[in-house]
PDB file of N, CA and C in Angstrom:
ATOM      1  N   UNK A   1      97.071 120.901 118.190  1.00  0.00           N
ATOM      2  CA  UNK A   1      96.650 121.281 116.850  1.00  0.00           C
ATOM      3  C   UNK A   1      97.787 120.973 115.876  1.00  0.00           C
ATOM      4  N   UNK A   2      97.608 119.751 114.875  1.00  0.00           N
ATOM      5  CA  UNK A   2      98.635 119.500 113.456  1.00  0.00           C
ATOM      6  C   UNK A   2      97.979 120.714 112.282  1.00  0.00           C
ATOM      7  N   UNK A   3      98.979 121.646 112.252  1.00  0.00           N
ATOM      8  CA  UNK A   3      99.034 122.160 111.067  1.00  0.00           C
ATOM      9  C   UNK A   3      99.304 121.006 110.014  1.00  0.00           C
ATOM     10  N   UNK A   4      98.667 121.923 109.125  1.00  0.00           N
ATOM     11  CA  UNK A   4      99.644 121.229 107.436  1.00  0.00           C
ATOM     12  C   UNK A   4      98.717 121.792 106.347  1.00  0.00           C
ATOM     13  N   UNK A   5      99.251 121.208 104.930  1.00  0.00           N
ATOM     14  CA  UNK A   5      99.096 122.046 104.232  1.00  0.00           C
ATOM     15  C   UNK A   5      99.017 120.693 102.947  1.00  0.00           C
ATOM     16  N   UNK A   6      97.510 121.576 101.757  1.00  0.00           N
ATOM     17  CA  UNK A   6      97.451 120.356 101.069  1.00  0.00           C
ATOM     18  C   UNK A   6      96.948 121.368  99.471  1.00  0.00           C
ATOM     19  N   UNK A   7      97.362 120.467  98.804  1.00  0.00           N
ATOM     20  CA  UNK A   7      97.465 121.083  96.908  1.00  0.00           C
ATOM     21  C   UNK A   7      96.162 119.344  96.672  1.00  0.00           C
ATOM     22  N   UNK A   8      95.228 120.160  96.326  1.00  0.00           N
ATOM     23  CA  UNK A   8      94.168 119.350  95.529  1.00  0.00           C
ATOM     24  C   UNK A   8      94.175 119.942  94.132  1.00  0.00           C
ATOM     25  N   UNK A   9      93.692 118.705  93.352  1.00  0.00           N
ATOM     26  CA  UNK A   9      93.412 118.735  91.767  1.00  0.00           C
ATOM     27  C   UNK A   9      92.008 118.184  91.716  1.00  0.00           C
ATOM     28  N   UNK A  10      91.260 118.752  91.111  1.00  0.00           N
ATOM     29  CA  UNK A  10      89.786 118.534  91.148  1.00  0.00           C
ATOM     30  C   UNK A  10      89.517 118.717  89.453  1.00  0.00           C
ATOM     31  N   UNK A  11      89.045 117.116  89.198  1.00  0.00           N
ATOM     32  CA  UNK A  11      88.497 116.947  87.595  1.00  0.00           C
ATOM     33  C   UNK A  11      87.435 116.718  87.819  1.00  0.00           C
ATOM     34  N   UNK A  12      86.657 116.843  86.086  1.00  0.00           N
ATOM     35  CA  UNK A  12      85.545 116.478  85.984  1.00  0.00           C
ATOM     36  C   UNK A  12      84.699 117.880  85.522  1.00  0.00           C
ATOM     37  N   UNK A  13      83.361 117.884  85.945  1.00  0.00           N
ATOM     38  CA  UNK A  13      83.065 119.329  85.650  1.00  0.00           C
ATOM     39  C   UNK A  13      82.422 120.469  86.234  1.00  0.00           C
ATOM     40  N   UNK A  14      83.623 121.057  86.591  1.00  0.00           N
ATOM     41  CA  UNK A  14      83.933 122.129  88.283  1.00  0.00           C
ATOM     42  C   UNK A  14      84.252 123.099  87.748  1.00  0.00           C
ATOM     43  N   UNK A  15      84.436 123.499  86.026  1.00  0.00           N
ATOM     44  CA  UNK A  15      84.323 125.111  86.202  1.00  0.00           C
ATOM     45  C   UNK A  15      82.992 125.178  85.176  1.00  0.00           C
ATOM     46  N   UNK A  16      82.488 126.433  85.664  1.00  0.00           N
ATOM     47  CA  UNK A  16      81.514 127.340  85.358  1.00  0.00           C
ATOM     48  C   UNK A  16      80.468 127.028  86.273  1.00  0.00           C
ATOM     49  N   UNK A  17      80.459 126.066  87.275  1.00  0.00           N
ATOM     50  CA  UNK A  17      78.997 125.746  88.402  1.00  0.00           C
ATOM     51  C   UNK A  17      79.592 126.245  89.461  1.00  0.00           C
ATOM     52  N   UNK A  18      80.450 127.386  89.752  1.00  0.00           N
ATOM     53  CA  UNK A  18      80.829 127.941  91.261  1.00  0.00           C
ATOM     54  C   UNK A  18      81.124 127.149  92.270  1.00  0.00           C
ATOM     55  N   UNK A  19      82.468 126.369  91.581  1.00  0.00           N
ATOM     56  CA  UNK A  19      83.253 125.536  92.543  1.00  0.00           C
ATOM     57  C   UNK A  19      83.947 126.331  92.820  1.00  0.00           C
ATOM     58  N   UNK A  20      84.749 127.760  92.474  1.00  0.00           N
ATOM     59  CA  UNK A  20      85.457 128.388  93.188  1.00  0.00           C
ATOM     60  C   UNK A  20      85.286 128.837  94.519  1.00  0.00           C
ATOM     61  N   UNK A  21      84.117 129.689  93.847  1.00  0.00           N
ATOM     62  CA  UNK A  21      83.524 130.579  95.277  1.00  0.00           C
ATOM     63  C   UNK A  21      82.626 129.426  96.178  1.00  0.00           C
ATOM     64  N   UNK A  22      82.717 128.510  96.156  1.00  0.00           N
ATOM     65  CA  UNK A  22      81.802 128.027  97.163  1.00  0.00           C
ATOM     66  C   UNK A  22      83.084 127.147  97.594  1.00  0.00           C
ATOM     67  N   UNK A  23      84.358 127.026  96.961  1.00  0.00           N
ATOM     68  CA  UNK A  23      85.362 126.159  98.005  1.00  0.00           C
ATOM     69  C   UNK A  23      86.065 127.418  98.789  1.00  0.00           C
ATOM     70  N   UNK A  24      85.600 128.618  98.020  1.00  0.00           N
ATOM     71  CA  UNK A  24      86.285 129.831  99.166  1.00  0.00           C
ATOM     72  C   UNK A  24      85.594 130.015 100.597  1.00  0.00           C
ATOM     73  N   UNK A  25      84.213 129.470 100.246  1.00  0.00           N
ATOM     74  CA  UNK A  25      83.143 129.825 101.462  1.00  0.00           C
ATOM     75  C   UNK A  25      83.384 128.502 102.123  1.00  0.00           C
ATOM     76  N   UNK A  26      83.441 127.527 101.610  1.00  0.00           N
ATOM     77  CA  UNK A  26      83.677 126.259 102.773  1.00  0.00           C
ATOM     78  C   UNK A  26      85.026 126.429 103.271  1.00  0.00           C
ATOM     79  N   UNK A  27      85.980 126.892 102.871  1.00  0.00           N
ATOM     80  CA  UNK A  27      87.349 126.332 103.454  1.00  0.00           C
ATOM     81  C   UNK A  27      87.402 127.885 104.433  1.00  0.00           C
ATOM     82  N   UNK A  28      86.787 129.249 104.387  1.00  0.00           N
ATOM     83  CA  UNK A  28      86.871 130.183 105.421  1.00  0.00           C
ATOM     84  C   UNK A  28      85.980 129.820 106.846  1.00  0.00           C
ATOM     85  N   UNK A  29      84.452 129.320 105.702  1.00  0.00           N
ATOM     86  CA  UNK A  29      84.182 128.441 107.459  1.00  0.00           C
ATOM     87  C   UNK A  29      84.537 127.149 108.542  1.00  0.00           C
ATOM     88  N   UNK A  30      85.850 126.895 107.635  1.00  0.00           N
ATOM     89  CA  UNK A  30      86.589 125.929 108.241  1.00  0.00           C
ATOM     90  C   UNK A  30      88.045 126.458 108.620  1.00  0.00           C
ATOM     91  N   UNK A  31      87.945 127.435 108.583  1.00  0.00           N
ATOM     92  CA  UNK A  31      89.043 128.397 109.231  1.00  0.00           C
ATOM     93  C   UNK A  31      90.449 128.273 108.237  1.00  0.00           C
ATOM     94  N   UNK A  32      90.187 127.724 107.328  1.00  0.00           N
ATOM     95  CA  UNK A  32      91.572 127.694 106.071  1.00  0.00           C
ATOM     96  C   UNK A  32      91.863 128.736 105.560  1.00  0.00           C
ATOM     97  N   UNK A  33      93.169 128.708 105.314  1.00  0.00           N
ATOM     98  CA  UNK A  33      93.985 130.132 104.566  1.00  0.00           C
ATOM     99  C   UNK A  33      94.753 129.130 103.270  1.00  0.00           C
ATOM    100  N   UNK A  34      94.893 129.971 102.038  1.00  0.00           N
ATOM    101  CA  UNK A  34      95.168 129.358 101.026  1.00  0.00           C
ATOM    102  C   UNK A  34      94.279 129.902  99.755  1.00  0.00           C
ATOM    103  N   UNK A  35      94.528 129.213  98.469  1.00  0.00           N
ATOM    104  CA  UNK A  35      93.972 129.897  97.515  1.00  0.00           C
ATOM    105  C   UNK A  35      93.462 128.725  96.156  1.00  0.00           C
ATOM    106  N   UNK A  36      92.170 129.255  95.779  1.00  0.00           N
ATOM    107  CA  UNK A  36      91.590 127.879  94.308  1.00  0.00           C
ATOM    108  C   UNK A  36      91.814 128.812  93.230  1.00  0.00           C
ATOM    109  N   UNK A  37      91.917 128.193  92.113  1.00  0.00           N
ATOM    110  CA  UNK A  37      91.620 128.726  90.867  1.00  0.00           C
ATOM    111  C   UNK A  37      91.362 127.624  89.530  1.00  0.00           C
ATOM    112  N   UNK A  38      90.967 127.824  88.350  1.00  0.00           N
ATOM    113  CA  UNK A  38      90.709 127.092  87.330  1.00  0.00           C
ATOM    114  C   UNK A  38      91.771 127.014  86.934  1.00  0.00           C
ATOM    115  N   UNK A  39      92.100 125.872  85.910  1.00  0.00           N
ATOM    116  CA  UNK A  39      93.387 125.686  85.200  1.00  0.00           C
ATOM    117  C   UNK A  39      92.712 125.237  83.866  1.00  0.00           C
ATOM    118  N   UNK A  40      93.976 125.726  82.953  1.00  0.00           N
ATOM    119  CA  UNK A  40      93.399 125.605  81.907  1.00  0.00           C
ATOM    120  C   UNK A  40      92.888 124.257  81.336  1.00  0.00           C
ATOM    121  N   UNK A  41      93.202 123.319  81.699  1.00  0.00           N
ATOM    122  CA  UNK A  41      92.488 121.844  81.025  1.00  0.00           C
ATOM    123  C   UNK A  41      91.596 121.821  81.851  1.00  0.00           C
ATOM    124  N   UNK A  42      90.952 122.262  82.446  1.00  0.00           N
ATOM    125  CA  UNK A  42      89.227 122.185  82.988  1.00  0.00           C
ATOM    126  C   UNK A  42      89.165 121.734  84.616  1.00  0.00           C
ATOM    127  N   UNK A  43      90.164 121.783  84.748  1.00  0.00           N
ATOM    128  CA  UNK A  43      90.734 120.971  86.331  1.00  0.00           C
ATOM    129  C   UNK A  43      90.226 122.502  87.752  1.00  0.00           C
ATOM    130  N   UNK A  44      90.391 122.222  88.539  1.00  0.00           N
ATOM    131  CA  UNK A  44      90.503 123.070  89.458  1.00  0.00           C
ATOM    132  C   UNK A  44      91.415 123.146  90.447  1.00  0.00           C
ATOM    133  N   UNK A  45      92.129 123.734  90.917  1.00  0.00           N
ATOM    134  CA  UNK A  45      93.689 123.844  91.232  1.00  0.00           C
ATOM    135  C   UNK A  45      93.379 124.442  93.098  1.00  0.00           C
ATOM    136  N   UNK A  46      93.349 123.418  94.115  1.00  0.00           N
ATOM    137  CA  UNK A  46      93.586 124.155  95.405  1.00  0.00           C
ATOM    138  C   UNK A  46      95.171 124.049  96.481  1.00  0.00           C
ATOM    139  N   UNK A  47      94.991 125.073  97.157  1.00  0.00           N
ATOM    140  CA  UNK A  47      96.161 124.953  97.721  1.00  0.00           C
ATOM    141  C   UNK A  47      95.361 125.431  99.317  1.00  0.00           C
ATOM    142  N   UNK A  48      95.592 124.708 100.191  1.00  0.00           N
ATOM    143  CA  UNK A  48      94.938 125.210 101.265  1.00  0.00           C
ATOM    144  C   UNK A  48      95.670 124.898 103.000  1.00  0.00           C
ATOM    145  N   UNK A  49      95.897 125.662 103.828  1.00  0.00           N
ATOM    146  CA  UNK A  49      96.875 125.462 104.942  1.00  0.00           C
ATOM    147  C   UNK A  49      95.441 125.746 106.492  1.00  0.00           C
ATOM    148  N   UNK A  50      96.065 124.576 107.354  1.00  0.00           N
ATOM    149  CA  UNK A  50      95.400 124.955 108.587  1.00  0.00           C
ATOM    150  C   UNK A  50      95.495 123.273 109.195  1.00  0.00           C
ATOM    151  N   UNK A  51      94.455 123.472 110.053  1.00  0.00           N
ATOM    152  CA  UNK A  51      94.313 121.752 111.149  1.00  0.00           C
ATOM    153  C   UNK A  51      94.473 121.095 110.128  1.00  0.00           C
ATOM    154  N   UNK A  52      94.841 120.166 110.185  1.00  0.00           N
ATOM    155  CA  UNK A  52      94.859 118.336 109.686  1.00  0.00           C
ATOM    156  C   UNK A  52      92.928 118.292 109.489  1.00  0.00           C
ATOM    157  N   UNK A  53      92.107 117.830 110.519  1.00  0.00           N
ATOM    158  CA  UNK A  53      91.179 117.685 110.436  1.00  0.00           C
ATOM    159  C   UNK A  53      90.395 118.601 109.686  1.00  0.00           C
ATOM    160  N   UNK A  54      90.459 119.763 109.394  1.00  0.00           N
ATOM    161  CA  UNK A  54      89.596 120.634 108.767  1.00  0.00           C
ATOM    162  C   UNK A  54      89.941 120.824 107.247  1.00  0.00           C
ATOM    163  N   UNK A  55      91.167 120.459 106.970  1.00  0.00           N
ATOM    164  CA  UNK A  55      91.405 119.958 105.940  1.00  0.00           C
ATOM    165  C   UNK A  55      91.102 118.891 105.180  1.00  0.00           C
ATOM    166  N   UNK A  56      90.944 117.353 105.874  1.00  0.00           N
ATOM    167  CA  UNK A  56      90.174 116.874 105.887  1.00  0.00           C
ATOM    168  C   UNK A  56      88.745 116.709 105.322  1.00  0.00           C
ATOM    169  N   UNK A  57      88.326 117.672 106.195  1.00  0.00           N
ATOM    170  CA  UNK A  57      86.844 117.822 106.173  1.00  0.00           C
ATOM    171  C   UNK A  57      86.463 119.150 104.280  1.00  0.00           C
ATOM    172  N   UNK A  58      87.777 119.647 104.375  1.00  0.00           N
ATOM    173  CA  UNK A  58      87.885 120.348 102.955  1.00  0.00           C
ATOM    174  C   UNK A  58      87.943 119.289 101.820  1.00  0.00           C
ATOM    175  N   UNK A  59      88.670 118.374 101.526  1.00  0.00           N
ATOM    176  CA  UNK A  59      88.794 117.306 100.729  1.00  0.00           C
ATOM    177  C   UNK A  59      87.506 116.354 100.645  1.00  0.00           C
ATOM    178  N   UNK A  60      87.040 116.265 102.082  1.00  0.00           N
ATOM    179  CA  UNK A  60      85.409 115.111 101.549  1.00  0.00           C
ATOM    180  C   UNK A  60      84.558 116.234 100.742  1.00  0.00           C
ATOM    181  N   UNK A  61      84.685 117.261 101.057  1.00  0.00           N
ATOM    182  CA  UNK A  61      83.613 118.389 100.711  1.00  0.00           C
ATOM    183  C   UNK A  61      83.990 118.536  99.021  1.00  0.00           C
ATOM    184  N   UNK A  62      85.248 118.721  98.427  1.00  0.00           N
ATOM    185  CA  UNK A  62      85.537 118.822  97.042  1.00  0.00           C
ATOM    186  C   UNK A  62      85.532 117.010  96.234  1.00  0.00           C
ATOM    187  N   UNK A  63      85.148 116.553  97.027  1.00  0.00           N
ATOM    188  CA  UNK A  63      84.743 114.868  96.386  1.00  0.00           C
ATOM    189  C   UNK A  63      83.313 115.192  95.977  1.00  0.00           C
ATOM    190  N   UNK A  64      82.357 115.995  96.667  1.00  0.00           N
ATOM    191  CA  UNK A  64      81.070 116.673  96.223  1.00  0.00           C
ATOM    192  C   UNK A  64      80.998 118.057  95.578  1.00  0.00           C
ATOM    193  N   UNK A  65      81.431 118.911  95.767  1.00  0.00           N
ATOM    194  CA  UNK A  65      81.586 120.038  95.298  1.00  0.00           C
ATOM    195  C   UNK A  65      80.075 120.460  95.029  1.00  0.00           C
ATOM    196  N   UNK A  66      79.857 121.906  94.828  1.00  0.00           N
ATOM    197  CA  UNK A  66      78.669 122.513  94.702  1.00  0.00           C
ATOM    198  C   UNK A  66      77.383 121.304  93.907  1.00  0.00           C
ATOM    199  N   UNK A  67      76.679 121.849  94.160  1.00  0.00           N
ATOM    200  CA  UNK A  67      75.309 121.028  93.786  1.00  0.00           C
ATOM    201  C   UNK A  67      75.537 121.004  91.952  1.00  0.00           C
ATOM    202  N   UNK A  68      75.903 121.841  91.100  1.00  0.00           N
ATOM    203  CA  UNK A  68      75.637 121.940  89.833  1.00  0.00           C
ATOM    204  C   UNK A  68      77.058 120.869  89.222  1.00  0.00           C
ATOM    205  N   UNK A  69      77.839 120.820  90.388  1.00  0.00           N
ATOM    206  CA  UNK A  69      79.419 119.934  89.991  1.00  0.00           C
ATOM    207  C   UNK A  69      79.179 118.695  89.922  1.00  0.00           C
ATOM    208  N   UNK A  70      80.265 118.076  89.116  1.00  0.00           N
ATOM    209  CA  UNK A  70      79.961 116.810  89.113  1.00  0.00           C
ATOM    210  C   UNK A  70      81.365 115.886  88.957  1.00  0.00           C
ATOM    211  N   UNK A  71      82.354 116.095  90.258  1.00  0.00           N
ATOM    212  CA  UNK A  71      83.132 115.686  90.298  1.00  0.00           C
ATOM    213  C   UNK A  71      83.525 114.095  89.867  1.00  0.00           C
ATOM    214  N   UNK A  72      84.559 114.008  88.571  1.00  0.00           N
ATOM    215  CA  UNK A  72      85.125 112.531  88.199  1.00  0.00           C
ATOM    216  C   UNK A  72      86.337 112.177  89.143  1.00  0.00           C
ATOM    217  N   UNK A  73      86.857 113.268  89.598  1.00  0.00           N
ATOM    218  CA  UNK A  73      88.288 112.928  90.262  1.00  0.00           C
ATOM    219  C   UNK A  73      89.036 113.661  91.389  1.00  0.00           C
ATOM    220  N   UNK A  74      89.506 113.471  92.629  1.00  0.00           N
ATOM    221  CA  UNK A  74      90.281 114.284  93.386  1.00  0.00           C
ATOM    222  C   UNK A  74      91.502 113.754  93.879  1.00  0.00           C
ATOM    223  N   UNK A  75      92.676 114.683  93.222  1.00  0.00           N
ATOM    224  CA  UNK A  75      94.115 113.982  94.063  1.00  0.00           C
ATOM    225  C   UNK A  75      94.459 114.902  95.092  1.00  0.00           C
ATOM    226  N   UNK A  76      94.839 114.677  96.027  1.00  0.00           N
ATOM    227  CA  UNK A  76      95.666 115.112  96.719  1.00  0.00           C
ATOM    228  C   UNK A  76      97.196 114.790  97.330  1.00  0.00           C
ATOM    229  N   UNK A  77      97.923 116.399  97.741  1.00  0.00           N
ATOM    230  CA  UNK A  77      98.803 116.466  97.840  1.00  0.00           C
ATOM    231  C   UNK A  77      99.481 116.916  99.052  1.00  0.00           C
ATOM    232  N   UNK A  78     100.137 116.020 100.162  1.00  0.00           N
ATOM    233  CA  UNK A  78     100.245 116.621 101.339  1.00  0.00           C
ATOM    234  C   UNK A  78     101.624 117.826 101.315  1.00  0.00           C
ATOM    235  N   UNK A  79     101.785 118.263 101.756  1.00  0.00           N
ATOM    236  CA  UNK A  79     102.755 119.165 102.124  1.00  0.00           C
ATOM    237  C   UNK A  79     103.356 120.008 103.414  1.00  0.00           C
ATOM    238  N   UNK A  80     103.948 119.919 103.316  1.00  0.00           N
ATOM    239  CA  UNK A  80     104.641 120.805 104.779  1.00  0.00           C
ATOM    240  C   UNK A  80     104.391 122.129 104.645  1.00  0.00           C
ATOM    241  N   UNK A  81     103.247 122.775 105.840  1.00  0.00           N
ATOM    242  CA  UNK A  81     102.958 124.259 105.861  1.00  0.00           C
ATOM    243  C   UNK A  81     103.698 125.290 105.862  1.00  0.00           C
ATOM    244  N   UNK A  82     103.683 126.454 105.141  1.00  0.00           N
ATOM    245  CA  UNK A  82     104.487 127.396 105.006  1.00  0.00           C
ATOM    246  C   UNK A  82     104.073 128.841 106.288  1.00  0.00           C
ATOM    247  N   UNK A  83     102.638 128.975 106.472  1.00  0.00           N
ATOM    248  CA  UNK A  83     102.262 129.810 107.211  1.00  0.00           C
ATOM    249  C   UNK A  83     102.065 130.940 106.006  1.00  0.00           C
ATOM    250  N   UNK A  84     101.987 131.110 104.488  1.00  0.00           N
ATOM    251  CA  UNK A  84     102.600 132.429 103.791  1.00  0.00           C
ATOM    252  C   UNK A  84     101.185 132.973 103.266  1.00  0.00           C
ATOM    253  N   UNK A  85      99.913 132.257 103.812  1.00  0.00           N
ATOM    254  CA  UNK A  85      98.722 132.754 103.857  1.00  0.00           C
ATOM    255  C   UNK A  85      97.925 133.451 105.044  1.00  0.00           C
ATOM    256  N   UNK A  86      97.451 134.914 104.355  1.00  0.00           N
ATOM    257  CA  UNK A  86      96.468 135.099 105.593  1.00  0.00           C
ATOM    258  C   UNK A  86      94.524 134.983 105.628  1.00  0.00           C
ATOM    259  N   UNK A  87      94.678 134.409 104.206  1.00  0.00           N
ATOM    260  CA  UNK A  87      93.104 134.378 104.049  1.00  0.00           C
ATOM    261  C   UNK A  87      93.063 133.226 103.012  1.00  0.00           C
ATOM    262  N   UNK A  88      91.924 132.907 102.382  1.00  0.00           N
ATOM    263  CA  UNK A  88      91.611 132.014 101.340  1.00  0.00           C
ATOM    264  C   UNK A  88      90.767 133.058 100.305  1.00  0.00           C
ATOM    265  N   UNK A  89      91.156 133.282  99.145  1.00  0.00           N
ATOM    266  CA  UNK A  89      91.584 133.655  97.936  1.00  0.00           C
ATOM    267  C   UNK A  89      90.969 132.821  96.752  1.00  0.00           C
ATOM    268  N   UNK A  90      90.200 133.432  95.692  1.00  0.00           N
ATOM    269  CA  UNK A  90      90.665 132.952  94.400  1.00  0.00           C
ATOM    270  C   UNK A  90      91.427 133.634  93.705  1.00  0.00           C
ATOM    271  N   UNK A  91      92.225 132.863  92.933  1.00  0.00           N
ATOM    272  CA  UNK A  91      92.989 132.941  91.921  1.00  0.00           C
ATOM    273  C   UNK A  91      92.532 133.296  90.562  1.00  0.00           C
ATOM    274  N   UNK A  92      93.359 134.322  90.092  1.00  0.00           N
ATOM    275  CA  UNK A  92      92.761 134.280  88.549  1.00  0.00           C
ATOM    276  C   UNK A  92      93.954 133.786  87.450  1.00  0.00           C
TER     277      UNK A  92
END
């Protein structure tokens, strides 16, 4: 099992259609610990730790995002895991 740990930026238009709570519900049934929140220029801000692959599988999923989203853009950011999560969280 590769831990690791990844910071996504999600543009386009992902707040007010429950991209939060539905990247909280995909990334717990993918066993991720970490935390989303909105940012103020309209972006959506994740930080998320666990397998390589399920992470992964978190990033194709925010290229779609909830049915009402309509994602223009996703960067990601790899990083070296900290372990300093015990659940997945939104942010306010």
């Amino acid at each position: 099992m590769t831990l690791a740990r990844v910071h996504i930026y999600v543009s386009g238009r992902v707040q007010g259609v429950f991209y939060r709570s539905n990247t909280r519900r995909k990334a717990l049934e993918l066993g991720l610990t970490g935390w989303v929140r909105n940012l103020p220029d309209g972006r959506v801000e994740i930080v998320a730790e666990g397998e390589r692959e399920k992470l992964l599988s978190l990033i194709e999923w925010c290229r779609r995002g909830p049915p009402l989203a309509r994602v223009e853009g996703v960067e990601v950011e790899w990083e070296k895991p900290r372990g300093e999560f015990e659940s997945f969280t939104i942010r306010w």
